[in-house]
C-alpha atoms as a PDB file:
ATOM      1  CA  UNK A   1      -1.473-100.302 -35.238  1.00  0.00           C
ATOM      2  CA  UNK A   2       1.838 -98.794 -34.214  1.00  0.00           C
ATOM      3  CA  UNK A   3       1.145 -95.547 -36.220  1.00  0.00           C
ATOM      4  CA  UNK A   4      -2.742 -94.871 -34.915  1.00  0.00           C
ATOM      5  CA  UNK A   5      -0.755 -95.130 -30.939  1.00  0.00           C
ATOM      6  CA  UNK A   6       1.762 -92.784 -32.299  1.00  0.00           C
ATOM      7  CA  UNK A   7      -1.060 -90.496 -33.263  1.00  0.00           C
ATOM      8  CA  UNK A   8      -3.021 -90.857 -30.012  1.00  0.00           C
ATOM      9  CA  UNK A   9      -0.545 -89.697 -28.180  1.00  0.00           C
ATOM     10  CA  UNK A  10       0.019 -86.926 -30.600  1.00  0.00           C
ATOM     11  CA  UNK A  11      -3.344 -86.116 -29.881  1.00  0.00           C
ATOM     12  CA  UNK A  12      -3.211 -86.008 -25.867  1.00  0.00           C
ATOM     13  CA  UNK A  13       0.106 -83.662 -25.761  1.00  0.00           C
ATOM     14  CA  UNK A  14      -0.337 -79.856 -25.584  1.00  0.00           C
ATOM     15  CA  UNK A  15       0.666 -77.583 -28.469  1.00  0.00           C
ATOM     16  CA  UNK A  16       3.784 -76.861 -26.548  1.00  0.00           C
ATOM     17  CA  UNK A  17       4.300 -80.127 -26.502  1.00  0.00           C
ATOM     18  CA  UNK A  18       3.858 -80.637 -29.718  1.00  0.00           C
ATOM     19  CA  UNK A  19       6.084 -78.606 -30.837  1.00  0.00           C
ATOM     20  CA  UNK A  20       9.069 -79.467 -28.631  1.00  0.00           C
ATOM     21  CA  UNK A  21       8.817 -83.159 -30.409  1.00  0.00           C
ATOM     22  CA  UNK A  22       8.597 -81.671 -33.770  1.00  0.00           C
ATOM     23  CA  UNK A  23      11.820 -79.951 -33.471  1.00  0.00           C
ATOM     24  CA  UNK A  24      13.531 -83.095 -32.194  1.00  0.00           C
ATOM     25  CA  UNK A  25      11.891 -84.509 -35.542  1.00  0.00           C
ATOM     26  CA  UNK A  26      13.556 -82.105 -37.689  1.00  0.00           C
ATOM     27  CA  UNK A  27      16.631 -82.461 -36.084  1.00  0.00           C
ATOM     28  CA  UNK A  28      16.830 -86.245 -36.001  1.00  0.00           C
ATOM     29  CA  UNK A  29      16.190 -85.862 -40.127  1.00  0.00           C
ATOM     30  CA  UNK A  30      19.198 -83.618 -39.904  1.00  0.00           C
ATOM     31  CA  UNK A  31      21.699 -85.815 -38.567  1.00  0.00           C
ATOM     32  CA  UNK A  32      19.933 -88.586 -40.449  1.00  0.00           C
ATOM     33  CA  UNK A  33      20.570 -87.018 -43.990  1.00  0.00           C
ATOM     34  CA  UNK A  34      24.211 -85.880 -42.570  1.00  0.00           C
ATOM     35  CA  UNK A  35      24.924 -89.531 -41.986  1.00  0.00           C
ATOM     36  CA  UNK A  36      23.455 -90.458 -45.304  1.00  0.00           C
ATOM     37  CA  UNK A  37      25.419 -88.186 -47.167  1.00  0.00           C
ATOM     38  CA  UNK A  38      28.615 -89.627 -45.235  1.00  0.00           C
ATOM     39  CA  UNK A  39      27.894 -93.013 -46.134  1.00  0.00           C
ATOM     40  CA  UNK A  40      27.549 -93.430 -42.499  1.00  0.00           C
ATOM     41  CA  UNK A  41      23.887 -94.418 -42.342  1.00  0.00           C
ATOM     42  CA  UNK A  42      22.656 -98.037 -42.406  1.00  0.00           C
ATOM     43  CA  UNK A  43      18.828 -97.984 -42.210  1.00  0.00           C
ATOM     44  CA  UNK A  44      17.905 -95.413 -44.912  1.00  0.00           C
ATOM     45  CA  UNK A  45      14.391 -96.290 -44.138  1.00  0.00           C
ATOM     46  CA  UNK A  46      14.470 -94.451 -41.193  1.00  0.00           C
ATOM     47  CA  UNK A  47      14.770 -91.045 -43.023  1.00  0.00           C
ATOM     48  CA  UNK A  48      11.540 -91.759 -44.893  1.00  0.00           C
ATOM     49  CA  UNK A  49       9.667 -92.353 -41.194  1.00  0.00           C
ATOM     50  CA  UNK A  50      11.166 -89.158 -39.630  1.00  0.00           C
ATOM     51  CA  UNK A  51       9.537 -87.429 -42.557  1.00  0.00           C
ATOM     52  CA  UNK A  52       6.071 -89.046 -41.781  1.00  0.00           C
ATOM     53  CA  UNK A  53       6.321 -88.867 -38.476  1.00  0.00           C
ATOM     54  CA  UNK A  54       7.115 -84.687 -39.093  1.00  0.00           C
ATOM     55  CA  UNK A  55       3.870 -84.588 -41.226  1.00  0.00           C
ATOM     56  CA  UNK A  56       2.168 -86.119 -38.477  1.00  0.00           C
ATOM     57  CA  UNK A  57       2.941 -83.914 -35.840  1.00  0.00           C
ATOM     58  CA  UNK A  58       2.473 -80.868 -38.052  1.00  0.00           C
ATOM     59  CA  UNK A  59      -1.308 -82.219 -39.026  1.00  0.00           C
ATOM     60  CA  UNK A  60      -2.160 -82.576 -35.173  1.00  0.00           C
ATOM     61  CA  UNK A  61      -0.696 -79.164 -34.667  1.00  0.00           C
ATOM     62  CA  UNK A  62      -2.713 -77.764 -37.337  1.00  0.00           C
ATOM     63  CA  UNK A  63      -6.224 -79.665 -35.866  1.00  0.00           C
ATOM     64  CA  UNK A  64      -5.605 -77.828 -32.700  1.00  0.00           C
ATOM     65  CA  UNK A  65      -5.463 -75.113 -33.736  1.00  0.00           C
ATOM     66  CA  UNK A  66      -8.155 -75.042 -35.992  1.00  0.00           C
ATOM     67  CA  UNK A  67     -10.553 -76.819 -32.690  1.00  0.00           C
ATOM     68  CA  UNK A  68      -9.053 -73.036 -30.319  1.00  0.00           C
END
């Protein structure tokens, strides 16, 4: 259920939006994968969410602006 609220409000953000959160995505996996590879990083699980989370945002992108 978490996910399909994640994607909801996906879905009610503009493209601009959308595309300011993706960046914070990408850079969150950044620092995520810096800490990894510093043996800094406890919950390596995260990194795999950030990456579906990206995906997400990137489909809803993509349905919007297939719908223009």
């Amino acid at each position: 259920m978490k996910i399909n609220t994640f994607v909801k409000d996906l879905k009610a953000k503009s493209v601009a939006e959308l595309n300011e959160e993706l960046v914070a995505a990408k850079k969150e996996l950044f620092n995520l994968r810096f800490q990894n590879a510093t043996n800094q990083l406890d919950n390596t699980s995260r990194i795999k969410e950030v990456r579906k989370n990206i995906a997400r945002i990137q489909t809803v992108i993509t349905e919007a602006s297939k719908a223009e």
